[in-house]
N, C-alpha and C. Protein backbone atom coordinates (compact mmCIF):
# COMPACT_ATOMS: atom_id res chain seq x y z
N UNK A 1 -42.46 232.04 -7.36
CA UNK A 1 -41.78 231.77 -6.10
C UNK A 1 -41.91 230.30 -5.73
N UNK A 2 -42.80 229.65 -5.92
CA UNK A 2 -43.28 228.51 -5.84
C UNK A 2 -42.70 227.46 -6.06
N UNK A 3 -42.38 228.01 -7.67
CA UNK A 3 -41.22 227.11 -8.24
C UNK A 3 -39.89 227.38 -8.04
N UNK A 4 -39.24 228.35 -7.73
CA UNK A 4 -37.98 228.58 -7.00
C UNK A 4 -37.62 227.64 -5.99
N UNK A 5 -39.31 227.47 -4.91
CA UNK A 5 -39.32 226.73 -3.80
C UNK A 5 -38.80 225.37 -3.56
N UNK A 6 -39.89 225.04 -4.32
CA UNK A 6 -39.67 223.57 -4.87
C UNK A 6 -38.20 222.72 -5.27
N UNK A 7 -37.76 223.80 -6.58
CA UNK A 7 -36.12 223.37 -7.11
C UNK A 7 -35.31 223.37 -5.41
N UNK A 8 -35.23 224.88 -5.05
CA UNK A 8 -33.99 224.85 -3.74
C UNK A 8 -34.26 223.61 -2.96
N UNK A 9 -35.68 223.19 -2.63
CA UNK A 9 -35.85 222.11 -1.40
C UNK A 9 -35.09 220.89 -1.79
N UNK A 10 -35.81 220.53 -3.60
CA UNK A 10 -35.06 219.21 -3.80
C UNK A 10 -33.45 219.36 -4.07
N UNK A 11 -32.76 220.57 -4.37
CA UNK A 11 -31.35 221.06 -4.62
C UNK A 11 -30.86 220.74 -3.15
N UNK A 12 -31.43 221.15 -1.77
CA UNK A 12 -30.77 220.85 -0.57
C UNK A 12 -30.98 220.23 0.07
N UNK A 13 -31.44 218.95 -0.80
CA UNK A 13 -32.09 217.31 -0.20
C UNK A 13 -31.63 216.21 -0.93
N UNK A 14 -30.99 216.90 -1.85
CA UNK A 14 -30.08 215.79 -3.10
C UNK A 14 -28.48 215.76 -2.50
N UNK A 15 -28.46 214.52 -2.49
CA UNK A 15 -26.98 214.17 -1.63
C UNK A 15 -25.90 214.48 -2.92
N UNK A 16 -24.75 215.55 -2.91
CA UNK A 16 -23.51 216.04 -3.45
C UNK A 16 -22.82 216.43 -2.78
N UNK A 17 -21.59 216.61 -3.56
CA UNK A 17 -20.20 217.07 -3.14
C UNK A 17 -20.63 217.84 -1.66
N UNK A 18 -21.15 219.06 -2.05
CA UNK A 18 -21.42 219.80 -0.97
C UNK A 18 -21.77 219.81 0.75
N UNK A 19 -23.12 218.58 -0.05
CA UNK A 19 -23.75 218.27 1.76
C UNK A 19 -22.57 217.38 2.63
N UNK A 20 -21.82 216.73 1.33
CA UNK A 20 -20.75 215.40 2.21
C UNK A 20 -19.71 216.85 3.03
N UNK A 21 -19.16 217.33 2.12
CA UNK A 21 -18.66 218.75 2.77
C UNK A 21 -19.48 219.18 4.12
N UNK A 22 -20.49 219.49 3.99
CA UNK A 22 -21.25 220.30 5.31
C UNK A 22 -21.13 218.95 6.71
N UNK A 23 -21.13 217.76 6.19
CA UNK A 23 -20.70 216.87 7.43
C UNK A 23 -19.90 217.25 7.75
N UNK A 24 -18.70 217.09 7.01
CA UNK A 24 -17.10 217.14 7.22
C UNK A 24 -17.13 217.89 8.18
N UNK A 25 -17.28 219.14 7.71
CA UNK A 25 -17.07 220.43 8.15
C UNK A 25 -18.22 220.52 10.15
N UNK A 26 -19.10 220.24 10.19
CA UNK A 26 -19.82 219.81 11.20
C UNK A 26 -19.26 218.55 12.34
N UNK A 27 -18.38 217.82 11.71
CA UNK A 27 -17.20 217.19 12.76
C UNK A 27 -16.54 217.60 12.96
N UNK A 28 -15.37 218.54 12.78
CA UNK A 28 -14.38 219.52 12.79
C UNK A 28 -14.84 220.69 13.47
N UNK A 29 -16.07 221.47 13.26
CA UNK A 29 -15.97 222.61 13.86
C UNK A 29 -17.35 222.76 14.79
N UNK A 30 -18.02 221.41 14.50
CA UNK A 30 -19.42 221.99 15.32
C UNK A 30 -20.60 222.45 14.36
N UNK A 31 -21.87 222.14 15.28
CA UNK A 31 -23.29 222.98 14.10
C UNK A 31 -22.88 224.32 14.37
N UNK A 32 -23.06 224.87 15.33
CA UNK A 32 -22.98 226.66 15.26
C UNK A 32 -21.96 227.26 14.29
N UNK A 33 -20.82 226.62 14.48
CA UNK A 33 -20.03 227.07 13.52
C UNK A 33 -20.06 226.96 12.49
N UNK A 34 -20.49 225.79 11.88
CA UNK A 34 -20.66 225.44 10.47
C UNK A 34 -22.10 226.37 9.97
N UNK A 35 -23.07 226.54 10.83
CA UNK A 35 -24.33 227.21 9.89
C UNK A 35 -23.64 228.26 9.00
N UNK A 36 -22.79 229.21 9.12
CA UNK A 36 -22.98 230.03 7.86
C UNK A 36 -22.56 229.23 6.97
N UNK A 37 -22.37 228.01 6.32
CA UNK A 37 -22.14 227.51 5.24
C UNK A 37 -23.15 227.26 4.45
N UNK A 38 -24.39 227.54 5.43
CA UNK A 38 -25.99 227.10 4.83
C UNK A 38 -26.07 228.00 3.57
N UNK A 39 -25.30 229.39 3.66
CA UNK A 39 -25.05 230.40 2.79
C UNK A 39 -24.74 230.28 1.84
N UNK A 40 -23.62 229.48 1.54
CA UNK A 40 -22.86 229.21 0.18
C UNK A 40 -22.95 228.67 -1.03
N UNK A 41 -24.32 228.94 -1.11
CA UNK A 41 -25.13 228.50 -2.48
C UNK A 41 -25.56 230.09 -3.27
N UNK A 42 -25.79 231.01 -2.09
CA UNK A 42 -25.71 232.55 -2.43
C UNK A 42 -24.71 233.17 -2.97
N UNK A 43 -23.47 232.93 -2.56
CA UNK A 43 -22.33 233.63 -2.66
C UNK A 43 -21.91 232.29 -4.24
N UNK A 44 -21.57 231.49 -4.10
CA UNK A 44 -21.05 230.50 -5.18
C UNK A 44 -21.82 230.48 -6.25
N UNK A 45 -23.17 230.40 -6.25
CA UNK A 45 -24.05 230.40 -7.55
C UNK A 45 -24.08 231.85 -8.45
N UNK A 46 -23.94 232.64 -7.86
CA UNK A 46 -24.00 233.75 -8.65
C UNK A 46 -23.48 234.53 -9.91
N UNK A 47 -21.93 233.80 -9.57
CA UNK A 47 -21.13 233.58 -11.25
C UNK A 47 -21.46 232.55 -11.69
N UNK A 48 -22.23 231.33 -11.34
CA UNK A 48 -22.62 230.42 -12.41
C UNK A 48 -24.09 231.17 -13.13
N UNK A 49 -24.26 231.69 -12.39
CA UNK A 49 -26.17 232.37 -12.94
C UNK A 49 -25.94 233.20 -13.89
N UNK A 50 -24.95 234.21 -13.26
CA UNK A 50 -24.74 235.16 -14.07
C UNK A 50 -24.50 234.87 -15.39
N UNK A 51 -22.95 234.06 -15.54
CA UNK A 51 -22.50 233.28 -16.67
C UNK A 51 -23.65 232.77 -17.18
N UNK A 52 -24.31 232.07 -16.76
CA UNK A 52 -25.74 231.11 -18.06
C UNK A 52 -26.59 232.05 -18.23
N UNK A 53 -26.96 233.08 -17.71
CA UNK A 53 -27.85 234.09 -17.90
C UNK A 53 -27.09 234.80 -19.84
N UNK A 54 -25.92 234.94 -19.38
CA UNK A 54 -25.25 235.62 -20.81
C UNK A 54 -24.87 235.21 -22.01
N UNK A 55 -24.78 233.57 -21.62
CA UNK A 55 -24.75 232.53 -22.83
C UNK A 55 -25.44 231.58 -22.17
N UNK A 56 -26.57 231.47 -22.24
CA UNK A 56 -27.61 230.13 -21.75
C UNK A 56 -27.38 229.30 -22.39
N UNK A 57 -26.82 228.14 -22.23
CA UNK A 57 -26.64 226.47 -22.34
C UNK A 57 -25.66 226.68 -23.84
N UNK A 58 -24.85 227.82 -23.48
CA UNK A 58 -23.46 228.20 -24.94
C UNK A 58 -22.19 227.73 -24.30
N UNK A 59 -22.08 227.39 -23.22
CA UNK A 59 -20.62 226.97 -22.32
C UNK A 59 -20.19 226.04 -23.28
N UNK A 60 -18.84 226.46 -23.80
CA UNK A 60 -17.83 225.23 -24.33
C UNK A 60 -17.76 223.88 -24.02
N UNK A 61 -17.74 222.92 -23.96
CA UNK A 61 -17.53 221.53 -23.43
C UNK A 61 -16.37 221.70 -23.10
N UNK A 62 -15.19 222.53 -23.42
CA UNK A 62 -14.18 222.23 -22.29
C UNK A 62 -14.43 223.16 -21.31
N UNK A 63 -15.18 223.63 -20.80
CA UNK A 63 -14.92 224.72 -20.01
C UNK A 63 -15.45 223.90 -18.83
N UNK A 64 -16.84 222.81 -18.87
CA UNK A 64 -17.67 222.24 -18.15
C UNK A 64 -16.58 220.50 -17.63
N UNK A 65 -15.44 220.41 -18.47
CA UNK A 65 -14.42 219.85 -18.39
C UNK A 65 -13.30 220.03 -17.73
N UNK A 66 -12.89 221.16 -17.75
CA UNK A 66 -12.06 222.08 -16.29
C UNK A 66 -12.97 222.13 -15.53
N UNK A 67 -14.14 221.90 -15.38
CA UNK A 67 -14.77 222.38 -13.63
C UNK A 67 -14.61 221.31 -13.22
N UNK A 68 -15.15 219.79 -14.27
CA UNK A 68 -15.13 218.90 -13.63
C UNK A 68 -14.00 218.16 -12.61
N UNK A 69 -12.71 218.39 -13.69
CA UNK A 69 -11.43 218.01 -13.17
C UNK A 69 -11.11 218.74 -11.97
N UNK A 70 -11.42 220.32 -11.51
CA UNK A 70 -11.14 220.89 -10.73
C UNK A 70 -12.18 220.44 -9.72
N UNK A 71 -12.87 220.11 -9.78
CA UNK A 71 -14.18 219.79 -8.70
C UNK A 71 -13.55 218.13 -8.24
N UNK A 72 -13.29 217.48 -8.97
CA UNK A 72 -12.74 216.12 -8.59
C UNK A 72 -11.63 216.21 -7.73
N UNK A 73 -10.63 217.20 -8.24
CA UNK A 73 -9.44 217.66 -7.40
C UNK A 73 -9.53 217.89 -6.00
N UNK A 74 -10.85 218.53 -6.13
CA UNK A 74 -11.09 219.61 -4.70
C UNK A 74 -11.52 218.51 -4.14
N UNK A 75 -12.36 217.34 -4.19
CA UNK A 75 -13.53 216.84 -3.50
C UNK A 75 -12.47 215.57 -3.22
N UNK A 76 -11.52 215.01 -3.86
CA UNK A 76 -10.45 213.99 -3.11
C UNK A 76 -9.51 214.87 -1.79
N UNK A 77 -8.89 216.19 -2.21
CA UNK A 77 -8.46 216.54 -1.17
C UNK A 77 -9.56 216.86 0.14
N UNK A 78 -10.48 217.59 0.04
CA UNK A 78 -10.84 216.85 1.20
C UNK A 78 -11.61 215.64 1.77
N UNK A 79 -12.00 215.09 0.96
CA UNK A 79 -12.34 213.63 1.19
C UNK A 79 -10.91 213.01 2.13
N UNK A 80 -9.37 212.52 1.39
CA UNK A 80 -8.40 212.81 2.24
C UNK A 80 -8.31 213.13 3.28
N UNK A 81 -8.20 214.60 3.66
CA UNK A 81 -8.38 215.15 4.85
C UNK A 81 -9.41 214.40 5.87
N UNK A 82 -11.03 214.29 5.58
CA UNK A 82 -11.84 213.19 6.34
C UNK A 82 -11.81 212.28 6.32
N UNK A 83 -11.52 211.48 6.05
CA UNK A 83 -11.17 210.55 6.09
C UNK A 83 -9.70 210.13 7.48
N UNK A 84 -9.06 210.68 7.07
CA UNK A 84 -7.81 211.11 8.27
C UNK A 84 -8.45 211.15 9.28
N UNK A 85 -8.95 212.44 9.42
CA UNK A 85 -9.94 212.46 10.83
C UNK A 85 -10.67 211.53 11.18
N UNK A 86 -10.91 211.46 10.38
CA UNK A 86 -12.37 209.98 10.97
C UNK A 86 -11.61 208.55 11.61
N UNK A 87 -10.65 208.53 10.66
CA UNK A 87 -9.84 207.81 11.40
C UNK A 87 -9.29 207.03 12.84
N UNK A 88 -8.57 208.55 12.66
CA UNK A 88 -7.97 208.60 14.22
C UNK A 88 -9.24 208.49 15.12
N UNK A 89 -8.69 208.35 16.25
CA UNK A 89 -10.06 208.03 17.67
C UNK A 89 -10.44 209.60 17.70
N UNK A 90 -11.65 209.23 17.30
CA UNK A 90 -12.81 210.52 17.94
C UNK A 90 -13.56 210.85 19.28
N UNK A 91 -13.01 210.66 20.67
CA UNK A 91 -13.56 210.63 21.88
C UNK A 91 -13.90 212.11 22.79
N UNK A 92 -13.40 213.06 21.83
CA UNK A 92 -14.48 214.48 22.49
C UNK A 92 -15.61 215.40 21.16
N UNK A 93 -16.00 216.23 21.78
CA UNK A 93 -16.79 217.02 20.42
C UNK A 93 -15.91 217.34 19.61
N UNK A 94 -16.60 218.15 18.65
CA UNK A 94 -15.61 218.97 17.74
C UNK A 94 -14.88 219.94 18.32
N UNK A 95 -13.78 219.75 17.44
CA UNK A 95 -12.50 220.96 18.41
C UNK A 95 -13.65 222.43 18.28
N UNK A 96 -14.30 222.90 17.24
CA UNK A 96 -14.58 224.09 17.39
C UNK A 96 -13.49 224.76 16.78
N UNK A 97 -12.92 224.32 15.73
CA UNK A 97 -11.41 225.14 14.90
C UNK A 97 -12.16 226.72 14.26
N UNK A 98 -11.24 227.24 14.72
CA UNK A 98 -11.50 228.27 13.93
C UNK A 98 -12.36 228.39 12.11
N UNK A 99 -13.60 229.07 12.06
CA UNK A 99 -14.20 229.17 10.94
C UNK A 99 -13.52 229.62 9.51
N UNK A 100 -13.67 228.69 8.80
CA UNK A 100 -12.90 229.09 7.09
C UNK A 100 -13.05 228.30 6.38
N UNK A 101 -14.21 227.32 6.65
CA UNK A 101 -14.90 226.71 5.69
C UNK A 101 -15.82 227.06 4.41
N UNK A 102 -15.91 228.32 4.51
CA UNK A 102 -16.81 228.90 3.49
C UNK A 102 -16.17 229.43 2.21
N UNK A 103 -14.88 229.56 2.48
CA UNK A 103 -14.13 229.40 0.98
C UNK A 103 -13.96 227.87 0.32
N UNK A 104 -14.14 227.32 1.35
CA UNK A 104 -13.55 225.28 0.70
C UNK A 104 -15.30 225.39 0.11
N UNK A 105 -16.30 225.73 0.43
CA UNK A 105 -17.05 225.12 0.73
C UNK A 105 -17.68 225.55 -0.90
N UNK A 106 -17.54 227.16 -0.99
CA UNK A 106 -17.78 227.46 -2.26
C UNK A 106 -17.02 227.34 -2.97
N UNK A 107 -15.89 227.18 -3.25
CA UNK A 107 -15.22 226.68 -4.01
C UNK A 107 -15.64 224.71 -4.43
N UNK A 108 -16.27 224.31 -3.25
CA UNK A 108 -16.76 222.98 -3.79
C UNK A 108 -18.16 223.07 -4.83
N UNK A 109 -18.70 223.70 -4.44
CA UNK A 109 -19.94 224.38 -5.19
C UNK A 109 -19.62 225.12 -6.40
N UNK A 110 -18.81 225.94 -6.46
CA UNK A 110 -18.72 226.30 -8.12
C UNK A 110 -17.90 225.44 -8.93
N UNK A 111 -17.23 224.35 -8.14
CA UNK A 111 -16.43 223.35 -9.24
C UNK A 111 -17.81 222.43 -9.43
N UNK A 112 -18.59 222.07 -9.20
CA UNK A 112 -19.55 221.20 -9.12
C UNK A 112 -20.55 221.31 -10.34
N UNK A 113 -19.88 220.78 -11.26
CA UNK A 113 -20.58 220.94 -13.00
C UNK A 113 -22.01 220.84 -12.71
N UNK A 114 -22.60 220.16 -11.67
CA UNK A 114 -23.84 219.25 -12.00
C UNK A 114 -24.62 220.98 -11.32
N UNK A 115 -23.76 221.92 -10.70
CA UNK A 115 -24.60 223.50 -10.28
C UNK A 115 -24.71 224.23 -11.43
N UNK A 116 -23.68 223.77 -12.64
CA UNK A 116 -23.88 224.63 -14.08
C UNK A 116 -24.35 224.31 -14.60
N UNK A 117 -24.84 223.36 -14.77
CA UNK A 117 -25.96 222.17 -15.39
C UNK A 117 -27.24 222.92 -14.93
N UNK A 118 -27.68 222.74 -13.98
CA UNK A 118 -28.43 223.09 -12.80
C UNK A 118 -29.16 224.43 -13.99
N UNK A 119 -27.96 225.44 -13.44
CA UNK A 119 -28.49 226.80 -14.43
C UNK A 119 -28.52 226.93 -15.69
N UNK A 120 -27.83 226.01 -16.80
CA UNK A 120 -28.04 226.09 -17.91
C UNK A 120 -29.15 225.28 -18.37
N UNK A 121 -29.55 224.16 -17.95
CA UNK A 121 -30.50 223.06 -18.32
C UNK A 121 -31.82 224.09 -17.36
N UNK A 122 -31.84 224.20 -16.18
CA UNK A 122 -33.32 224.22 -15.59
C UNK A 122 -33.13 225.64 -14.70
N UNK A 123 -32.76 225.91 -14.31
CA UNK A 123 -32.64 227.36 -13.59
C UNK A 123 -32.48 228.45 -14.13
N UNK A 124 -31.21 228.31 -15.25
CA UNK A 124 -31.42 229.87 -16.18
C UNK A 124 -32.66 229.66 -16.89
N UNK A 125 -33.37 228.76 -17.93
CA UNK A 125 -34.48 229.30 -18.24
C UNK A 125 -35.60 229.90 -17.85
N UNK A 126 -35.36 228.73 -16.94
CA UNK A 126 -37.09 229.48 -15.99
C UNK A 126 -37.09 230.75 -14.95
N UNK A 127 -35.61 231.25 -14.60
CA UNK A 127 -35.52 232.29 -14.27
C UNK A 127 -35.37 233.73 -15.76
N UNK A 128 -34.76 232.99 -16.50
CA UNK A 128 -35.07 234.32 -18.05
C UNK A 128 -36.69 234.47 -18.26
N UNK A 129 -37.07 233.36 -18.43
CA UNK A 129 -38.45 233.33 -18.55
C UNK A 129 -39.06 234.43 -17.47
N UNK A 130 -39.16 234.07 -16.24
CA UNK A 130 -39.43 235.18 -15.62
C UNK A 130 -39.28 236.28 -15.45
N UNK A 131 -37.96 236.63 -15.67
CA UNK A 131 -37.19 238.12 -15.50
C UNK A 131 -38.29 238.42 -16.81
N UNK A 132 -38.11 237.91 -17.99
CA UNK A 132 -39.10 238.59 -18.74
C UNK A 132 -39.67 239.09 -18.56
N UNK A 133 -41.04 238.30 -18.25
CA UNK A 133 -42.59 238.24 -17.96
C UNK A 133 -42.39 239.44 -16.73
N UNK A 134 -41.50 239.63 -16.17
CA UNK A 134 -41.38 240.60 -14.99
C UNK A 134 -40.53 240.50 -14.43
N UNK A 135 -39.14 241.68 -13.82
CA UNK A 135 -38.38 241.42 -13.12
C UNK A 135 -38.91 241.02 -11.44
N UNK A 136 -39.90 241.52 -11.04
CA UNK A 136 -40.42 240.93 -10.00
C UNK A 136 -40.78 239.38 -9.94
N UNK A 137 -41.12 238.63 -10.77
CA UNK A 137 -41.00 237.31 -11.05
C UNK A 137 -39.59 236.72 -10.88
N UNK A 138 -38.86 237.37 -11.78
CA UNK A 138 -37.91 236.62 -11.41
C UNK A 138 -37.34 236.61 -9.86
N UNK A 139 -37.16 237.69 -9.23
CA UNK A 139 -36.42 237.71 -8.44
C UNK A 139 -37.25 237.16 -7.07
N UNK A 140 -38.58 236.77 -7.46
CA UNK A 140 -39.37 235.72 -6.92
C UNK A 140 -39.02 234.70 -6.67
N UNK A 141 -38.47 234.36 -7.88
CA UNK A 141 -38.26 233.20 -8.30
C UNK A 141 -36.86 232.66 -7.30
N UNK A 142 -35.79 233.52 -7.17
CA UNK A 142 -34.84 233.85 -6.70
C UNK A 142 -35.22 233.47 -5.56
N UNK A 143 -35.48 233.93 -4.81
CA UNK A 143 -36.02 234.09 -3.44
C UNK A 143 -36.73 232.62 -2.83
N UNK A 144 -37.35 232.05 -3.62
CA UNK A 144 -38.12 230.80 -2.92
C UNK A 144 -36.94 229.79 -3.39
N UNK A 145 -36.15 230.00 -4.23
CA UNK A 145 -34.82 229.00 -4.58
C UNK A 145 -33.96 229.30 -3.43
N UNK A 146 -33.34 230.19 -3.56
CA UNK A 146 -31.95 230.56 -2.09
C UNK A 146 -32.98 230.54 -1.16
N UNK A 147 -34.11 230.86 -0.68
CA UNK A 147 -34.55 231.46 0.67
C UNK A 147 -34.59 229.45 1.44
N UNK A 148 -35.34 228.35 0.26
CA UNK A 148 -34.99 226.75 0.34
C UNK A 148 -34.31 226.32 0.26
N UNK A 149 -32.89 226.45 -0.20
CA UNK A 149 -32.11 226.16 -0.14
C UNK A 149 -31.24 226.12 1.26
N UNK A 150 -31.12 227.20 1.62
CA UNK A 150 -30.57 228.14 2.66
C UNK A 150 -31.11 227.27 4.10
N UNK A 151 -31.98 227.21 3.68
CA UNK A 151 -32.80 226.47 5.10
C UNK A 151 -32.69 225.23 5.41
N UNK A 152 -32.63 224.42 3.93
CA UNK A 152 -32.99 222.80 3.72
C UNK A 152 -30.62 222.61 4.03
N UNK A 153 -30.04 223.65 3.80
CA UNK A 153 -28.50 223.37 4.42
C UNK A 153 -28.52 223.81 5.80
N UNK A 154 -29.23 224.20 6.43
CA UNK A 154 -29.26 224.78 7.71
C UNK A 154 -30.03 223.79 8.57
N UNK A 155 -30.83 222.91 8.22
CA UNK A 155 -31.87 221.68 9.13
C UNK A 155 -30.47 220.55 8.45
N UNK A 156 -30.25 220.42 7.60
CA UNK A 156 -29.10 219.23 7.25
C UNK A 156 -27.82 219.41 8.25
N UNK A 157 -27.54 220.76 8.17
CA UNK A 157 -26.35 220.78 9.15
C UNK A 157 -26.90 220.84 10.46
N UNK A 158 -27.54 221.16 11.19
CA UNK A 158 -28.53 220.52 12.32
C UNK A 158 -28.92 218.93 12.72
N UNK A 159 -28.80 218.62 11.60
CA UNK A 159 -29.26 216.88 11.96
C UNK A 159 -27.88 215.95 11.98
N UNK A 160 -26.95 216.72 11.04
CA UNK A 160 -25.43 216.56 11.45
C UNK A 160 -24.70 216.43 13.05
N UNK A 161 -24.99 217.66 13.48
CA UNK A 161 -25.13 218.28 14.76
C UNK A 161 -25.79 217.21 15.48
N UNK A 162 -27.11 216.74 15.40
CA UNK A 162 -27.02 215.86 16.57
C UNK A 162 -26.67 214.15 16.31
N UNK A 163 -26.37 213.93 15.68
CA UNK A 163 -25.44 212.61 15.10
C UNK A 163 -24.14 212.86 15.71
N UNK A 164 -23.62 214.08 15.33
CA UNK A 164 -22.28 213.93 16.52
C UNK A 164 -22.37 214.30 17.46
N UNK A 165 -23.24 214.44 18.32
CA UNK A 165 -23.38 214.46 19.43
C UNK A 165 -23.88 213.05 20.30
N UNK A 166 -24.15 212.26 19.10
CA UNK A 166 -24.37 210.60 19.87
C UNK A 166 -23.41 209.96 19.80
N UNK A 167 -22.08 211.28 20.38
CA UNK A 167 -20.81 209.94 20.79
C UNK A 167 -19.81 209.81 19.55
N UNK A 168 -18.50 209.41 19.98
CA UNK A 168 -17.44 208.88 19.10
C UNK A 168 -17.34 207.52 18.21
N UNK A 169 -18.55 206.99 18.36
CA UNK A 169 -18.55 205.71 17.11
C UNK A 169 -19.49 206.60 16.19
N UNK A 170 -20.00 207.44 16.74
CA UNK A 170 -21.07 208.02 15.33
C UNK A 170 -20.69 209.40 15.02
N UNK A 171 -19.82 209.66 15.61
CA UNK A 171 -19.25 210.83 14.83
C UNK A 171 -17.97 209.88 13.80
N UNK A 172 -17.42 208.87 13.93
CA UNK A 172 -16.44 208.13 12.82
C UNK A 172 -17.01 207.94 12.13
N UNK A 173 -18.30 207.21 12.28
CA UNK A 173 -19.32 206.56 10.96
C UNK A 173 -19.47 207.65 10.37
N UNK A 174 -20.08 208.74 11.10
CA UNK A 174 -20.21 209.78 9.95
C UNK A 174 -19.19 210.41 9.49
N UNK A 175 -17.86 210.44 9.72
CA UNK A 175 -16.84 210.99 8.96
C UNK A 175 -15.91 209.78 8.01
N UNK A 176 -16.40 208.96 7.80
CA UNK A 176 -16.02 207.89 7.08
C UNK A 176 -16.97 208.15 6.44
N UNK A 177 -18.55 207.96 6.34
CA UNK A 177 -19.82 208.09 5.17
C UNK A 177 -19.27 209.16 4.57
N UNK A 178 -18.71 210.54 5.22
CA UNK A 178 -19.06 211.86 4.33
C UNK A 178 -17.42 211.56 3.33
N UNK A 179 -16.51 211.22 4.26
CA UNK A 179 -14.99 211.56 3.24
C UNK A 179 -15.53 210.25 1.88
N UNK A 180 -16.12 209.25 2.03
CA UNK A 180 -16.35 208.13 1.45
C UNK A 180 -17.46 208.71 0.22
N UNK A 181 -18.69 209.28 0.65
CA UNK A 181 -19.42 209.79 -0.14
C UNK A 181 -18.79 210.74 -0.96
N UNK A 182 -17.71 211.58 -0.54
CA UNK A 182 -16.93 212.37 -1.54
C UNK A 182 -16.04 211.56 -2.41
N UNK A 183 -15.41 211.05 -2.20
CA UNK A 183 -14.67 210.01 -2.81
C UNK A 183 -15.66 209.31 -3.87
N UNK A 184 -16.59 208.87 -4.10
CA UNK A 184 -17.62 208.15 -4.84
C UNK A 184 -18.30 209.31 -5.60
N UNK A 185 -18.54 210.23 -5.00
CA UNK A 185 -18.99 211.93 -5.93
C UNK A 185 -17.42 211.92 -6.95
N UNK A 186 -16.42 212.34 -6.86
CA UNK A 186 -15.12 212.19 -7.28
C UNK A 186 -14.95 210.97 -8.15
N UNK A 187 -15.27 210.07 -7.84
CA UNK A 187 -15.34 208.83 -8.94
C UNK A 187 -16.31 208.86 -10.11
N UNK A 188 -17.56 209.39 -9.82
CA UNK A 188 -18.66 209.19 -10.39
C UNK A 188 -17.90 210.62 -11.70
N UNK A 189 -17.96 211.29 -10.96
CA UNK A 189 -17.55 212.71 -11.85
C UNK A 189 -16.16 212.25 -13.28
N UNK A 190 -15.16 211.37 -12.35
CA UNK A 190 -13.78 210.89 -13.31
C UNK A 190 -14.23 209.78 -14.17
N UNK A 191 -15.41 209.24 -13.96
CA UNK A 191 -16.47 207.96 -14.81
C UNK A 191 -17.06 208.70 -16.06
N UNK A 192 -17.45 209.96 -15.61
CA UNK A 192 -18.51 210.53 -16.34
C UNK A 192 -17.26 211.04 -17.33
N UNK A 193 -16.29 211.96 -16.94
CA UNK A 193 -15.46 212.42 -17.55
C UNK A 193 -14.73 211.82 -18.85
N UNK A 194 -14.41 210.13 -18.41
CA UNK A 194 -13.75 209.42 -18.73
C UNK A 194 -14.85 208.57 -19.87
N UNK A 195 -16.02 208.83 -20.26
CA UNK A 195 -16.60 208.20 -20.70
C UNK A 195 -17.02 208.99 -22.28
N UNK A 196 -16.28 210.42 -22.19
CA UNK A 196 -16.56 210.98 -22.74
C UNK A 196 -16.02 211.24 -24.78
C-alpha cells in the first residue's frame, strides 16, 4: 500500500495534460463543481491497467503512436478553447456551467501515453508482482495509488479554487498558464513523436 501511496502522490503532483485540464475546468465551472474530476484517474486508468496487465510492456509502437496523436489533438483543442476564455475580460467568478467535464477530462487521461507508460514500465509490474504474492497485495497496492491520487487532484483543484478567487487578473494568469501549459504538453508530445 505504501508503495501505491507514494507513486499516486508523485502521479498527482507531476504537472500534465490533466492537472492543466483541472485548472481549465476550475475557471469555467468552479472548485465544487470541478471536484468530481479528482475521480478520473479511476474511471480512465482502468482500460490502460487492464490492457498492460494482459500484454505487459507488448503494446505495438503504433498503438502508443495513435494515443499520442490523439492526446495532442485533444490537448490543443482545449488548450484553444482556454485560452479564448482567458482572454476575454474575466471580471466575475466562474459561470458555474453545467458539469461534463469528466468525459473531456478522461478522455485527456487515456490519450496521455506517458499513463500507458506509467502501467507498462512501473505500475503493471509492481502491481502483477503483487497480485501474485497475494491478491490482497495487490489491491493494496491499488488503493494507496487511486486512494493518492484522488486526493493529491482534489487539494490541486482546491488551490485552483482559491487563485480564482483572488480576482480577474489571476483568474487570466491562470487561464493563460493552464491553456499555455497544454499547448507546451502538446508540443513536447509532437517533439517526441516527431523525433521518432
Amino acid at each position: 500500500m505504501g508503495q501505491g501511496a507514494v507513486l499516486g502522490l508523485s502521479a498527482a503532483a507531476a504537472p500534465g495534460p490533466l492537472q492543466a485540464l483541472l485548472v481549465s475546468r476550475v475557471l469555467r465551472s468552479g472548485t465544487v463543481r470541478s471536484l468530481p474530476l479528482a475521480l478520473v484517474p479511476l474511471a480512465s486508468d482502468a482500460p490502460a491497467t487492464a490492457v498492460v496487465l494482459l500484454v505487459l510492456a507488448q503494446l505495438p509502437p503504433a498503438f502508443l503512436t495513435a494515443l499520442r496523436v490523439a492526446g495532442i489533438a485533444v490537448m490543443l483543442a482545449i488548450a484553444v478553447r482556454t485560452l479564448g476564455a482567458a482572454r476575454r475580460a474575466v471580471s466575475q467568478e466562474p459561470a458555474g456551467e453545467a458539469p461534463g467535464g469528466f468525459l473531456e477530462a478522461g478522455l485527456v487521461n487515456l490519450t496521455n501515453p506517458n499513463m500507458w507508460m506509467f502501467w507498462s514500465v512501473m505500475g503493471g509490474p509492481i502491481l502483477a508482482e503483487a497480485w501474485r504474492a497475494s491478491p490482497a497485495r495487490g489491491l493494496a497496492f491499488l488503493a494507496g495509488f487511486y486512494g493518492c491520487i484522488v486526493a493529491g487532484n482534489a487539494a490541486f483543484l482546491a488551490l485552483a479554487g482559491v487563485v480564482v478567487r483572488a480576482g480577474p487578473r489571476a483568474r487570466r494568469a491562470l487561464g493563460v498558464t493552464s491553456g499555455a501549459a497544454l499547448v507546451a504538453f502538446a508540443g513536447w508530445q509532437a517533439i517526441l513523436l516527431l523525433r521518432r
